[in-house]
N, C-alpha and C. Protein backbone atom coordinates (compact mmCIF):
# COMPACT_ATOMS: atom_id res chain seq x y z
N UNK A 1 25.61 20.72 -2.71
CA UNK A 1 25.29 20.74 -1.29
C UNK A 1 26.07 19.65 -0.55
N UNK A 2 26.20 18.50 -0.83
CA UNK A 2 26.68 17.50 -0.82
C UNK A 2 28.40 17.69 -0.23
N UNK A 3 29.17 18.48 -1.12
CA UNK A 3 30.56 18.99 -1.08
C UNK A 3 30.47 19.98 0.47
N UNK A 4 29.32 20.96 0.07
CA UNK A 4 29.36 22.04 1.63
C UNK A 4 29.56 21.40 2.85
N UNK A 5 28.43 20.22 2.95
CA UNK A 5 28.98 19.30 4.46
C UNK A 5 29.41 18.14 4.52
N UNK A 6 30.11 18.13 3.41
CA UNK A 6 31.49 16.84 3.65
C UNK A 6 30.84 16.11 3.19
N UNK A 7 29.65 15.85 2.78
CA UNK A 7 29.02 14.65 2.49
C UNK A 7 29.32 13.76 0.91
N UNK A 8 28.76 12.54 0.44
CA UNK A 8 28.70 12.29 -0.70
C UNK A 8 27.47 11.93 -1.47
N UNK A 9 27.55 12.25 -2.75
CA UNK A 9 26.39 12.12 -3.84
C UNK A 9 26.42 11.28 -4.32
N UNK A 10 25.16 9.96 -4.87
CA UNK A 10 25.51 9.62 -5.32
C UNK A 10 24.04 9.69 -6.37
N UNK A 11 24.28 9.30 -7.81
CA UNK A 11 22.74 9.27 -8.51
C UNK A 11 22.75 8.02 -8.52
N UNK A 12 21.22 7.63 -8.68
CA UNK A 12 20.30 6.84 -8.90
C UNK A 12 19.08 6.51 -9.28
N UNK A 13 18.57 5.98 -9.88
CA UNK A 13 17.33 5.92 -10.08
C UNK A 13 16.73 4.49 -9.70
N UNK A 14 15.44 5.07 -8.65
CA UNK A 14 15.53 3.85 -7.80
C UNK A 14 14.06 3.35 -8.08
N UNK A 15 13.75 3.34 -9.41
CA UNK A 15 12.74 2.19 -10.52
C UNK A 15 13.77 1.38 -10.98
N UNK A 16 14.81 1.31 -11.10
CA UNK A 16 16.26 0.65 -11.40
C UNK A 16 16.52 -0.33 -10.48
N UNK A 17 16.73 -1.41 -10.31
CA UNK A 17 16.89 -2.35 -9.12
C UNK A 17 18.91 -2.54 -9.16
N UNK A 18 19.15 -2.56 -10.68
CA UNK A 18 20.70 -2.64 -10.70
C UNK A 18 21.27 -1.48 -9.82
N UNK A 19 20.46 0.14 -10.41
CA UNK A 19 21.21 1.63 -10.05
C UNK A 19 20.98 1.65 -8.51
N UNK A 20 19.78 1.18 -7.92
CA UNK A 20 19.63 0.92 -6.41
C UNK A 20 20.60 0.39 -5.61
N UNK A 21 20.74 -1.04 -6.12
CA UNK A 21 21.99 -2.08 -5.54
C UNK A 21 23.71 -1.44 -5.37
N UNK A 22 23.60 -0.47 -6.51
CA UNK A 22 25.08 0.49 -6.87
C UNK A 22 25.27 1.24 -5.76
N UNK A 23 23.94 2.02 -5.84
CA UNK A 23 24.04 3.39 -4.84
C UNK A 23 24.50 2.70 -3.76
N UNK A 24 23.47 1.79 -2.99
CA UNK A 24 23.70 1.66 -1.35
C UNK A 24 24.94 1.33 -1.41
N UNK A 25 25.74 0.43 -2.36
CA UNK A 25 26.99 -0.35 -2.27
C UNK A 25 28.13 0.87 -2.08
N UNK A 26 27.93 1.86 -3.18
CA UNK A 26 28.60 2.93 -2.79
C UNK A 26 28.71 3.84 -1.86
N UNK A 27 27.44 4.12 -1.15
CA UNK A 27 27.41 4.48 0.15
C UNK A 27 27.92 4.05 0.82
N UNK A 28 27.79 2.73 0.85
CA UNK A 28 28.87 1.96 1.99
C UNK A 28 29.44 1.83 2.24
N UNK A 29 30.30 1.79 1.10
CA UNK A 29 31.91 2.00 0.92
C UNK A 29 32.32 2.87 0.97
N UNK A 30 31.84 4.18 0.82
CA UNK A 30 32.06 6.05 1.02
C UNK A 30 32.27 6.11 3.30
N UNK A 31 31.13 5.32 3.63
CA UNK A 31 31.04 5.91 5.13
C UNK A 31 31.03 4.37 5.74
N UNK A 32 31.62 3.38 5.39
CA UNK A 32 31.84 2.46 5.83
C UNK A 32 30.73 1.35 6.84
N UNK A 33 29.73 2.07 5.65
CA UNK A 33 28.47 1.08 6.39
C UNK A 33 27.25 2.14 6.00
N UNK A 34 25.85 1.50 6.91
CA UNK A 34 25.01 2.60 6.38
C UNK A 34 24.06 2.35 8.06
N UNK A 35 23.91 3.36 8.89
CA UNK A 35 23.32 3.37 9.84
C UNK A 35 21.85 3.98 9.58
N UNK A 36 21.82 5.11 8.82
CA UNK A 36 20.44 5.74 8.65
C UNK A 36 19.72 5.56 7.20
N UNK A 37 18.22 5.39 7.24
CA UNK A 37 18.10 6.01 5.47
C UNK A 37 16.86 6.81 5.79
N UNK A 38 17.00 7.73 4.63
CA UNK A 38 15.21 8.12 4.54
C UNK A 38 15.01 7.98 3.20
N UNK A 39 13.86 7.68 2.88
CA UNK A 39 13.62 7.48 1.76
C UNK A 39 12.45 8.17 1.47
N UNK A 40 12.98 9.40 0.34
CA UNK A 40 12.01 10.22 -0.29
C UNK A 40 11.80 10.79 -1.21
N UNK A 41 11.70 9.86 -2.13
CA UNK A 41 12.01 9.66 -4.22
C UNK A 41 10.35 9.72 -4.14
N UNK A 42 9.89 10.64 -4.51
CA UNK A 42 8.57 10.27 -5.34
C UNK A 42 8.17 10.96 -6.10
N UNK A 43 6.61 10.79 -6.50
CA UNK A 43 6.22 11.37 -8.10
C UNK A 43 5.25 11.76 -8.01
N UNK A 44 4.20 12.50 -8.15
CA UNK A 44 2.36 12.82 -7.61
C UNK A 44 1.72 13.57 -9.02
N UNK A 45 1.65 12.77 -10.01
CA UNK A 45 0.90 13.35 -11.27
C UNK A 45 -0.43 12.89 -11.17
N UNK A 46 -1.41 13.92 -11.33
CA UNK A 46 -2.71 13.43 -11.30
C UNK A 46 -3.17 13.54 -12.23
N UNK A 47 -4.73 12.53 -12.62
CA UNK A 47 -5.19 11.90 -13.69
C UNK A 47 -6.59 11.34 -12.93
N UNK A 48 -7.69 11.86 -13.88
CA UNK A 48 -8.46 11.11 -13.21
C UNK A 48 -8.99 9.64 -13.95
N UNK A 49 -9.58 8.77 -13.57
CA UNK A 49 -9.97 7.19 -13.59
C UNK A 49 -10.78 7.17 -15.17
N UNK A 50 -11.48 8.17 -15.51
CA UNK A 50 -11.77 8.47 -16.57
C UNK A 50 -12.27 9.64 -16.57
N UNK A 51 -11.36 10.71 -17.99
CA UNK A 51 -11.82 12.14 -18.13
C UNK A 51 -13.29 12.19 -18.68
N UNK A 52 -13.15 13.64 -18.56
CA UNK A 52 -14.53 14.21 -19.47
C UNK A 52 -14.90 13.96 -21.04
N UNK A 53 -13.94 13.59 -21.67
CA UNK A 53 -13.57 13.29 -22.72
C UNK A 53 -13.52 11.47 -22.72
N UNK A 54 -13.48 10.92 -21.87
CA UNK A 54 -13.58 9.52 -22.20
C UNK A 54 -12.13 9.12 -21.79
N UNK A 55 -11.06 9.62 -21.35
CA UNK A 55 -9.54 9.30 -21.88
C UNK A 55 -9.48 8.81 -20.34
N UNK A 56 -9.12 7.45 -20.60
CA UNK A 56 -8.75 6.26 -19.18
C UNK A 56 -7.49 7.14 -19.04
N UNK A 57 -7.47 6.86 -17.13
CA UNK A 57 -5.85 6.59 -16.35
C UNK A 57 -5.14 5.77 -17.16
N UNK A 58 -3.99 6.00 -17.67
CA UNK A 58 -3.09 5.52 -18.53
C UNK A 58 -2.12 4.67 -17.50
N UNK A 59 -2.65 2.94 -17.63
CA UNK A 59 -1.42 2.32 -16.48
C UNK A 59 -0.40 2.21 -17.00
N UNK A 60 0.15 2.57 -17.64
CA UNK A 60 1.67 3.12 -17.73
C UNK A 60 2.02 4.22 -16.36
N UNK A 61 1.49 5.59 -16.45
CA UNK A 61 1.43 6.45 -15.70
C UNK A 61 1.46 5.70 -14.04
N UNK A 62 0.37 4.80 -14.22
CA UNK A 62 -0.25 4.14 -12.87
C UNK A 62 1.03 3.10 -12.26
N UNK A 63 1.50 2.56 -12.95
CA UNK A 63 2.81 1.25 -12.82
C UNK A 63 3.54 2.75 -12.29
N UNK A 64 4.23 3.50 -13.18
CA UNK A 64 5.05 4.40 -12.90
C UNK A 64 5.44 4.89 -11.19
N UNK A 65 3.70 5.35 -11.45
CA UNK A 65 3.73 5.92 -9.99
C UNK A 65 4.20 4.87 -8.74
N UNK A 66 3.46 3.93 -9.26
CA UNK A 66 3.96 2.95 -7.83
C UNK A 66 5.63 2.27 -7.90
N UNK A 67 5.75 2.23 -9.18
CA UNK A 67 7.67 1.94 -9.31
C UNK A 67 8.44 2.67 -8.79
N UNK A 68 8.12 4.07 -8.74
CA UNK A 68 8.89 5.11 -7.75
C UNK A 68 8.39 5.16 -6.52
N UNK A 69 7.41 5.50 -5.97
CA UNK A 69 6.67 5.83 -4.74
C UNK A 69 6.93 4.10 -4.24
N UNK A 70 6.49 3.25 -4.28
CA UNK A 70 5.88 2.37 -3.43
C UNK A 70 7.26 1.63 -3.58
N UNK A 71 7.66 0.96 -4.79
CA UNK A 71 8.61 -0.47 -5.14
C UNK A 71 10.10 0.04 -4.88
N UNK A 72 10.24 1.33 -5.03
CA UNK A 72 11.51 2.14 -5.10
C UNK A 72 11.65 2.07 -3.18
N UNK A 73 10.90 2.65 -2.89
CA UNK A 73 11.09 2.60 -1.60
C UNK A 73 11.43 1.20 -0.66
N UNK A 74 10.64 0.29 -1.38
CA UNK A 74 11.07 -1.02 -1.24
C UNK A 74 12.38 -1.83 -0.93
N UNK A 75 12.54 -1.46 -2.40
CA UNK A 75 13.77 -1.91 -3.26
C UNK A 75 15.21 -1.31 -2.18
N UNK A 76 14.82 0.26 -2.03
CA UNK A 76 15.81 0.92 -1.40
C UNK A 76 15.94 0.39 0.33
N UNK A 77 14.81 0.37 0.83
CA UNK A 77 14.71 -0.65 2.26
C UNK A 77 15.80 -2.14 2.10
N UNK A 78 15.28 -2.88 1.20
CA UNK A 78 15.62 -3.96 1.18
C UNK A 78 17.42 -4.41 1.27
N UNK A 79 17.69 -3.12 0.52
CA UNK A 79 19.62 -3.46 0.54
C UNK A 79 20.07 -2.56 1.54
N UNK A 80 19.41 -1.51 1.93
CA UNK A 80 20.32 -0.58 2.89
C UNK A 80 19.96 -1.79 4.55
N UNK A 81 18.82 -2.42 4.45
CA UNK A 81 18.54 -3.42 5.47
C UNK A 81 19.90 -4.36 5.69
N UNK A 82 20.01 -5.28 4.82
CA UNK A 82 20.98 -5.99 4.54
C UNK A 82 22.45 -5.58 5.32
N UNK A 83 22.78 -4.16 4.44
CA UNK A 83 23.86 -3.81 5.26
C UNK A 83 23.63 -3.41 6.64
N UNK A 84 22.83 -2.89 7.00
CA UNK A 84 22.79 -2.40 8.77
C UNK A 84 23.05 -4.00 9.53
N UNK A 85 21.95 -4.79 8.66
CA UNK A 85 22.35 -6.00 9.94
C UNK A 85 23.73 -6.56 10.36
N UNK A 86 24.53 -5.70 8.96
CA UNK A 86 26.45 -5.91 9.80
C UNK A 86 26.51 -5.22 10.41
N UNK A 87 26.12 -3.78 10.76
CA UNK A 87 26.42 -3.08 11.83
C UNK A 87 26.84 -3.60 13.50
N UNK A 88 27.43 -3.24 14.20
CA UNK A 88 27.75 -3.39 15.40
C UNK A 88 26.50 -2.93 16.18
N UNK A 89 25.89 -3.81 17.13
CA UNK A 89 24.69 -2.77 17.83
C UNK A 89 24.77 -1.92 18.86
N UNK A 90 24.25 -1.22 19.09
CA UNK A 90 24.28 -0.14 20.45
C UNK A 90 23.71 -0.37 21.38
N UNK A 91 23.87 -0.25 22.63
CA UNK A 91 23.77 -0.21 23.97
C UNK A 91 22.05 -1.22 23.90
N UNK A 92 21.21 -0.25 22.88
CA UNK A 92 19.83 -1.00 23.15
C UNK A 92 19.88 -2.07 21.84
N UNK A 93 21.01 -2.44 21.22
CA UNK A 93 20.42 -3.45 20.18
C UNK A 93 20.54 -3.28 18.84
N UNK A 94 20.42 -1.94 18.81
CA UNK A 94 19.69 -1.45 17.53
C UNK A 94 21.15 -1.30 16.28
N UNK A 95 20.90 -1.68 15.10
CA UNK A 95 21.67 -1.52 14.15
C UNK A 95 21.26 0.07 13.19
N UNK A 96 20.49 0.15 13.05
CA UNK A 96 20.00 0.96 11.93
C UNK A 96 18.53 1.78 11.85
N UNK A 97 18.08 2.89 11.59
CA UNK A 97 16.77 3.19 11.22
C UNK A 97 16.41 3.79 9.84
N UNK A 98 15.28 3.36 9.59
CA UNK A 98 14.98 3.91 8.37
C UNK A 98 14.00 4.69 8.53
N UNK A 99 13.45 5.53 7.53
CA UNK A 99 12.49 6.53 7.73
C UNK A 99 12.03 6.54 6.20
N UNK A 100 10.59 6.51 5.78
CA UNK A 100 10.11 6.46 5.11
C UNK A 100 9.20 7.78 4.54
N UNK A 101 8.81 8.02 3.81
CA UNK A 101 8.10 9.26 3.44
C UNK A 101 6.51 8.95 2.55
N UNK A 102 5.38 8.73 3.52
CA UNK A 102 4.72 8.56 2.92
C UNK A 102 3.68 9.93 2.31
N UNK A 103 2.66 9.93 3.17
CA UNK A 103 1.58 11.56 2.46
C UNK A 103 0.38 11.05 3.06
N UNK A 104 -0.80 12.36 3.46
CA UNK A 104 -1.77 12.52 4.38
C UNK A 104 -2.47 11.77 2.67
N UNK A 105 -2.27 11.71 1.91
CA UNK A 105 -2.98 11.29 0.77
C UNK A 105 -3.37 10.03 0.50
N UNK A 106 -2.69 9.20 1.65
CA UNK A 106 -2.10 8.23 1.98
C UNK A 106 -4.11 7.12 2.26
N UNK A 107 -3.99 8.53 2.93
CA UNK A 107 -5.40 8.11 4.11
C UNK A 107 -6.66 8.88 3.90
N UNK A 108 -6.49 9.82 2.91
CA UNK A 108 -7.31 10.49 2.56
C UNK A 108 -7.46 11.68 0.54
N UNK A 109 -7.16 10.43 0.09
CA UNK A 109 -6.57 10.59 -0.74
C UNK A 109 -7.68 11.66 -2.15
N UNK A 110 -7.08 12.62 -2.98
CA UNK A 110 -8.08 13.47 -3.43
C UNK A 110 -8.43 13.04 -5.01
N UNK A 111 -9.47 13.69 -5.47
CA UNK A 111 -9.82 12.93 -7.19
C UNK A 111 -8.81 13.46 -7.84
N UNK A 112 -8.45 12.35 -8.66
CA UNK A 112 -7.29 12.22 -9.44
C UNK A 112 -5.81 11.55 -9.11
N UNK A 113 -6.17 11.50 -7.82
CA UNK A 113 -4.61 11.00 -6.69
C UNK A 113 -4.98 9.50 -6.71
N UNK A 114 -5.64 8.48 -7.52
CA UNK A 114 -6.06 6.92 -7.59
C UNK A 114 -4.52 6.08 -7.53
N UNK A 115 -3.55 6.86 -8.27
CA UNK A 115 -2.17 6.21 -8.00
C UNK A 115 -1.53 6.46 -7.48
N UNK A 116 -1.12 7.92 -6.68
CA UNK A 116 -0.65 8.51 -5.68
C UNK A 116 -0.93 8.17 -4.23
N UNK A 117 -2.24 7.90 -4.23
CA UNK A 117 -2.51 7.55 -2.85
C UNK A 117 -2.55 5.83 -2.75
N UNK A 118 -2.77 5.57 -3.79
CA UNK A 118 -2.31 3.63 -3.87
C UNK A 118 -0.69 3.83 -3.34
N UNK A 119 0.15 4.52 -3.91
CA UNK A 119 1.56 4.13 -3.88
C UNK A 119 1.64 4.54 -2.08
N UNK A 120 1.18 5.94 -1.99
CA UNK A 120 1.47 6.38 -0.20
C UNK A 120 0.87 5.49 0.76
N UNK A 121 -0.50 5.01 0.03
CA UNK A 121 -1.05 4.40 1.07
C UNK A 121 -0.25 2.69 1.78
N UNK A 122 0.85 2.27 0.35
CA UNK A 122 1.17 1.34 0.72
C UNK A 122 2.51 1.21 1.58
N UNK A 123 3.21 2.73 1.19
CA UNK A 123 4.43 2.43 2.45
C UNK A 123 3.62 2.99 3.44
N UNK A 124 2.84 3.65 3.72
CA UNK A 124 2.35 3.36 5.28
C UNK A 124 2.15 2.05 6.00
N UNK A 125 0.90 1.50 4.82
CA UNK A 125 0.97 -0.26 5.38
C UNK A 125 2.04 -0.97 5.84
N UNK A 126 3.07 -0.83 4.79
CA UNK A 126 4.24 -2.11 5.18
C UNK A 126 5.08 -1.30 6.20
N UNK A 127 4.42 -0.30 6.91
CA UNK A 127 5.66 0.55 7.69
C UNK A 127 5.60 -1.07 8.77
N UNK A 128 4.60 -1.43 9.39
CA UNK A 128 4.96 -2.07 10.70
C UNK A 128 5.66 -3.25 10.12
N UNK A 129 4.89 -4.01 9.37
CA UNK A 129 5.15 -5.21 8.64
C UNK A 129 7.04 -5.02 8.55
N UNK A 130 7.71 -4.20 8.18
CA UNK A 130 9.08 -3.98 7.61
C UNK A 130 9.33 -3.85 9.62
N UNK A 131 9.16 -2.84 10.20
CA UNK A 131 9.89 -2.74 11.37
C UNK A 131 9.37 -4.57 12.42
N UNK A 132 8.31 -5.26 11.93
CA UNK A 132 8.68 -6.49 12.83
C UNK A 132 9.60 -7.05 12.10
N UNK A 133 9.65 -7.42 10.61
CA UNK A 133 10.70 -8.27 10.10
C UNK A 133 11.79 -8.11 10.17
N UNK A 134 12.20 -6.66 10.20
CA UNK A 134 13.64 -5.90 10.67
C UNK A 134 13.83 -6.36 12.14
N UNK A 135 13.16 -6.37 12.94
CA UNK A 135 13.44 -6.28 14.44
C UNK A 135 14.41 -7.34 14.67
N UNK A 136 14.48 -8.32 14.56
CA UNK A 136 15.70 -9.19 14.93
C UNK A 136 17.05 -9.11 14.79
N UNK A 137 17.08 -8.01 13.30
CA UNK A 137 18.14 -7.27 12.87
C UNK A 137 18.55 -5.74 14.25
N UNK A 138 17.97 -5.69 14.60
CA UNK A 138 17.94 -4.69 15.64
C UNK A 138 17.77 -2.92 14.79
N UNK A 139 16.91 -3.25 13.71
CA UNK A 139 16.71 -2.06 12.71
C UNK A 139 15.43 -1.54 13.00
N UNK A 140 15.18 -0.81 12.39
CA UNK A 140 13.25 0.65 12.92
C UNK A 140 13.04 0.87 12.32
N UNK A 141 11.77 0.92 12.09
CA UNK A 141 10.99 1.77 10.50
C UNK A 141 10.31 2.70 10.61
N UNK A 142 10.13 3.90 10.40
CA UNK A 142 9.14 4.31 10.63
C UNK A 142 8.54 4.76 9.23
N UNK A 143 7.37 5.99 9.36
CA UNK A 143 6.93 6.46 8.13
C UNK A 143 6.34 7.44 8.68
N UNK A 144 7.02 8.88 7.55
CA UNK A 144 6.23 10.29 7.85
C UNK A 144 5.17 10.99 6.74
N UNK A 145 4.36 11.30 7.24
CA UNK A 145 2.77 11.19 6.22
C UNK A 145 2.61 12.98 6.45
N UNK A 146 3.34 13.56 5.24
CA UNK A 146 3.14 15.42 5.76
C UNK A 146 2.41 15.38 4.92
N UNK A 147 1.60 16.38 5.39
CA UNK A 147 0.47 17.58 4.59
C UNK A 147 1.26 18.45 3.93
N UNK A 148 1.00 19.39 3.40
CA UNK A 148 1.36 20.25 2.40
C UNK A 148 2.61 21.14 2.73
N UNK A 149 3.49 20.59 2.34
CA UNK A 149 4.96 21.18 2.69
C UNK A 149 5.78 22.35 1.69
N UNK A 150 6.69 23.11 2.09
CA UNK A 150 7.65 24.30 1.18
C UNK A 150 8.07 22.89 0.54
N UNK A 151 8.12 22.94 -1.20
CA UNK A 151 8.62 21.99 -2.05
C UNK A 151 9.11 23.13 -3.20
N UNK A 152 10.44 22.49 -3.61
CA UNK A 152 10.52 23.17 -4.98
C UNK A 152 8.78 22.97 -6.20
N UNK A 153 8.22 21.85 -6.06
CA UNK A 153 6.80 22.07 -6.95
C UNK A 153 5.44 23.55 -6.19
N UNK A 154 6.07 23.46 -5.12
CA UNK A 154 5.04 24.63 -4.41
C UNK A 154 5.70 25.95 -4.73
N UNK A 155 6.99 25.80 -4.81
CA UNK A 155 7.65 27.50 -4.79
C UNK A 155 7.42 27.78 -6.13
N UNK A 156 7.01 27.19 -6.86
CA UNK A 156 6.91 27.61 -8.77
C UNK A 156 5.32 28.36 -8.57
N UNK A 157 4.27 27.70 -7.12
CA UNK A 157 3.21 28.35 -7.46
C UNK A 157 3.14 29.60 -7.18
N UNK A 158 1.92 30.74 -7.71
CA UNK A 158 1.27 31.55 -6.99
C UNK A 158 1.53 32.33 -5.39
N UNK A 159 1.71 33.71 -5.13
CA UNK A 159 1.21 33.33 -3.83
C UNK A 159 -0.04 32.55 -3.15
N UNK A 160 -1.22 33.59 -4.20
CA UNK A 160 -2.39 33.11 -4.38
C UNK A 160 -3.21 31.62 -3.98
N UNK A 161 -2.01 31.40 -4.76
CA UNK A 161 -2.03 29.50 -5.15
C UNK A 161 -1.41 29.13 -3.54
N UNK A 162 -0.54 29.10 -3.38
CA UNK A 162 0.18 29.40 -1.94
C UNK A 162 -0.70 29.08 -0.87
N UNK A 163 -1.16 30.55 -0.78
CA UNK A 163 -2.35 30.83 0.91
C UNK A 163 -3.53 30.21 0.62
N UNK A 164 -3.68 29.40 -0.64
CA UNK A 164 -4.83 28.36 -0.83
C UNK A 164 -4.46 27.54 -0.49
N UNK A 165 -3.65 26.58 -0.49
CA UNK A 165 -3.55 25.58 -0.46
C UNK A 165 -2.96 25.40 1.54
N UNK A 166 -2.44 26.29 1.72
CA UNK A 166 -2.30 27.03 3.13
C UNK A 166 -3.69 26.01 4.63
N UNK A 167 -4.56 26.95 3.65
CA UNK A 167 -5.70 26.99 4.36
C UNK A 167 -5.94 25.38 4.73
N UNK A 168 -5.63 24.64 3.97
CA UNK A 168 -6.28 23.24 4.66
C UNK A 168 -5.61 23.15 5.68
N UNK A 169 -4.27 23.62 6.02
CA UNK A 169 -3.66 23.46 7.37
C UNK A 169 -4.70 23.70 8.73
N UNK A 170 -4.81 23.44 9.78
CA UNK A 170 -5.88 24.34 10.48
C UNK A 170 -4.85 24.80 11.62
N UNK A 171 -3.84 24.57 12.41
CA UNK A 171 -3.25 24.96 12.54
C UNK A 171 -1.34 24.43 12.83
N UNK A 172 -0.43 25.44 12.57
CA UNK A 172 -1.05 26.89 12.03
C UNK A 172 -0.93 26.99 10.49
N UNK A 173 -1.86 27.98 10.29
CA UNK A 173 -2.44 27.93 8.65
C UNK A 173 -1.04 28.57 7.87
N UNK A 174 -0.09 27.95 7.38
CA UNK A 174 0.84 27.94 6.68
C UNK A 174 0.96 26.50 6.45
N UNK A 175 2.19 26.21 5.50
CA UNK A 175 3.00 25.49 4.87
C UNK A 175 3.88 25.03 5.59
N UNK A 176 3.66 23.22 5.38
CA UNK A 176 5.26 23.05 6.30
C UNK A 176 6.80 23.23 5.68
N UNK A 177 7.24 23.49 6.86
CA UNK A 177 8.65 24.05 6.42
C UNK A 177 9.61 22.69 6.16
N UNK A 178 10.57 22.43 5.57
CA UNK A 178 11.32 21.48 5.72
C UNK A 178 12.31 21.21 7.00
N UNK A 179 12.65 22.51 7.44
CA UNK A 179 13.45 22.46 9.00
C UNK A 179 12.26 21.48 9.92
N UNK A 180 11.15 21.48 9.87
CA UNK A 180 10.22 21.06 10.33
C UNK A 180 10.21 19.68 10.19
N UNK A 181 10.29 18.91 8.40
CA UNK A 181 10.26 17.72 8.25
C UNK A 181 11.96 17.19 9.07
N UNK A 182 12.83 18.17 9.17
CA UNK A 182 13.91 17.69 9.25
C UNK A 182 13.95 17.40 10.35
N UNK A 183 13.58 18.03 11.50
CA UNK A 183 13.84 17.93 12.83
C UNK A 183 12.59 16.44 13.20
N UNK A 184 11.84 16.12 12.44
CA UNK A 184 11.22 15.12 12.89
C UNK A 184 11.96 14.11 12.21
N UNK A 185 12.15 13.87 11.11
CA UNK A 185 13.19 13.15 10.83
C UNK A 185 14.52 12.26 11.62
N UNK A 186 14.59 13.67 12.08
CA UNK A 186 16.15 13.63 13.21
C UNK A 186 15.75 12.44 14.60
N UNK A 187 14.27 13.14 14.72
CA UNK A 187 14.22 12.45 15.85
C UNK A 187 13.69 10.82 16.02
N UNK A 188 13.18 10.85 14.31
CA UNK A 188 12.66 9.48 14.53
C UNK A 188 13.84 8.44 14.15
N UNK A 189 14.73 9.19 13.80
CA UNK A 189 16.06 8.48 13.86
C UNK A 189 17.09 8.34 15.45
N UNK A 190 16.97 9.04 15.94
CA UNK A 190 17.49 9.11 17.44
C UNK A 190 16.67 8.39 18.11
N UNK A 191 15.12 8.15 18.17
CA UNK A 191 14.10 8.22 19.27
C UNK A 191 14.43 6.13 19.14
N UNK A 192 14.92 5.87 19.97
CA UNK A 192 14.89 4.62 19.63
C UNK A 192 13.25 3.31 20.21
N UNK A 193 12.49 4.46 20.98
CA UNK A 193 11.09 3.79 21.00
C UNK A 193 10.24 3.50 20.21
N UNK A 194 10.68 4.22 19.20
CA UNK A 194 9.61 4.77 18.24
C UNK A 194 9.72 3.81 16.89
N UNK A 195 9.17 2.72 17.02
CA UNK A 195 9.17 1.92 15.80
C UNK A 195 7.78 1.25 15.21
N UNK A 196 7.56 1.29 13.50
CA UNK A 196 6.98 0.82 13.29
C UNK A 196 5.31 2.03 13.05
N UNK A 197 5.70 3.06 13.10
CA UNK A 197 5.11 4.16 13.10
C UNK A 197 4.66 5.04 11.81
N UNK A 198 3.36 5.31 11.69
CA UNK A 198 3.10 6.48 10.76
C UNK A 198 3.12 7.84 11.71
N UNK A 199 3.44 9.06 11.38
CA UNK A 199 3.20 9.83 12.02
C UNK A 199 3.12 11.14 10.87
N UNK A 200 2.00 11.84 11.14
CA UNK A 200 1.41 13.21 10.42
C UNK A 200 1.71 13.92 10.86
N UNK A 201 2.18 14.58 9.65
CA UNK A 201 3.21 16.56 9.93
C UNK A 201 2.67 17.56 8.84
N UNK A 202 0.93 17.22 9.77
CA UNK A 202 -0.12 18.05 8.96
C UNK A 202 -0.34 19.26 8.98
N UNK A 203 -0.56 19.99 10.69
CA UNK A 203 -1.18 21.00 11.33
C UNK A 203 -2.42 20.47 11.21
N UNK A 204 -2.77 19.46 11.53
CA UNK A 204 -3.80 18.79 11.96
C UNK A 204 -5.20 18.61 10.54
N UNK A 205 -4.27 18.69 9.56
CA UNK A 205 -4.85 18.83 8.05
C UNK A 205 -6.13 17.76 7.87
N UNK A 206 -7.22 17.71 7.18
CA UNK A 206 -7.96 16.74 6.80
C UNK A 206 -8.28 17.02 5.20
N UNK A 207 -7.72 16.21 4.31
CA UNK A 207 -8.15 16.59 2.94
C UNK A 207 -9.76 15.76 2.83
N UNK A 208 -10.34 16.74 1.64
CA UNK A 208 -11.80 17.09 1.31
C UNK A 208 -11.01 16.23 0.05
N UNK A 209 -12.28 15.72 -0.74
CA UNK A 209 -12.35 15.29 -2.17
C UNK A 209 -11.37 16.17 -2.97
N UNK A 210 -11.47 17.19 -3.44
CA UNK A 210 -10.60 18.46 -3.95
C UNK A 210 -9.82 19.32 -3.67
């Protein structure tokens, strides 16, 4: 995909603090700086606190989750930051925005989600915390918290499975689309008011325990 619009790839694995430091460096050097990021590496295996059987949340699993979801996102903030503050600023100041990807799980998190919603719930937190410390840099943070979106893990389900999981939407009762995450994306990268923000791309979703 990458090749179709001119763009470049690069891998990483961003529980890796060395493979992190690589990527952005190479980005940088590919487009001669780094004006935008979004960041949306994560992991959502559930487990509950203790099974029926006796068998504890395994903190291995638990570290995991938050090394990708929470520290990764971090990690990846922290150097693509760095470089924007060389950026040249624009008319209002601004060097750079980032965009974060957190989950309605974040805030309402379901049994078995004890590390999933620890990890979402915490880039929501540091969303403002990161856009005041950035601000002098003339950089933005925001963070997008979707409800139940078209994912390659959703297209493996059911229809069945599908128009269930549908239904928590209230409206409208479908699945979000990614043109959907994209165009908000777009804008919280353009919108230069807009800092320091969670914002839900639910259909006005409220998750129940299950």
């Amino acid at each position: 995909m990458a090749e179709q619009i001119g763009g470049h790839f690069v891998t990483a694995d961003v529980t890796n603090p060395a493979e992190v430091a690589a990527a952005v460096e190479a980005a940088a050097g590919v487009m001669g700086g780094i004006h935008l990021c979004l960041n949306a590496a994560g992991i959502a295996p559930a487990h509950r606190v203790v099974t029926r059987t006796g068998e504890l949340f395994p903190l291995e699993l638990y570290e995991k989750v938050l090394r990708v979801n929470l520290i990764g996102t971090f990690d990846v903030t922290r150097h693509v930051a760095k470089r924007m503050a060389d950026n040249k600023p624009n008319d209002d100041g601004e060097r750079g925005a980032i965009v974060n990807v957190a989950s309605i799980a974040a805030t309402e998190g379901q049994i078995g989600q004890a590390a999933y919603s620890a990890s979402k719930g915490g880039v929501a937190a540091m969303t403002l915390p990161l856009a005041r410390d950035l601000a002098s840099y003339g950089i933005r943070v925001n963070t997008i918290a979707p409800g139940i979106m078209e994912t390659p893990m959703i297209g493996g389900m059911t229809d069945e499975v599908r128009e269930s999981l549908a239904q928590v939407h209230v409206f409208p009762k479908r699945l979000g689309r990614p043109a959907e995450f994209a165009a908000l994306c777009q804008h919280l990268f353009e919108n230069t008011l807009i800092n320091g923000e969670t914002v839900r791309l639910d259909a006005a979703a409220r998750m129940g325990p299950r």
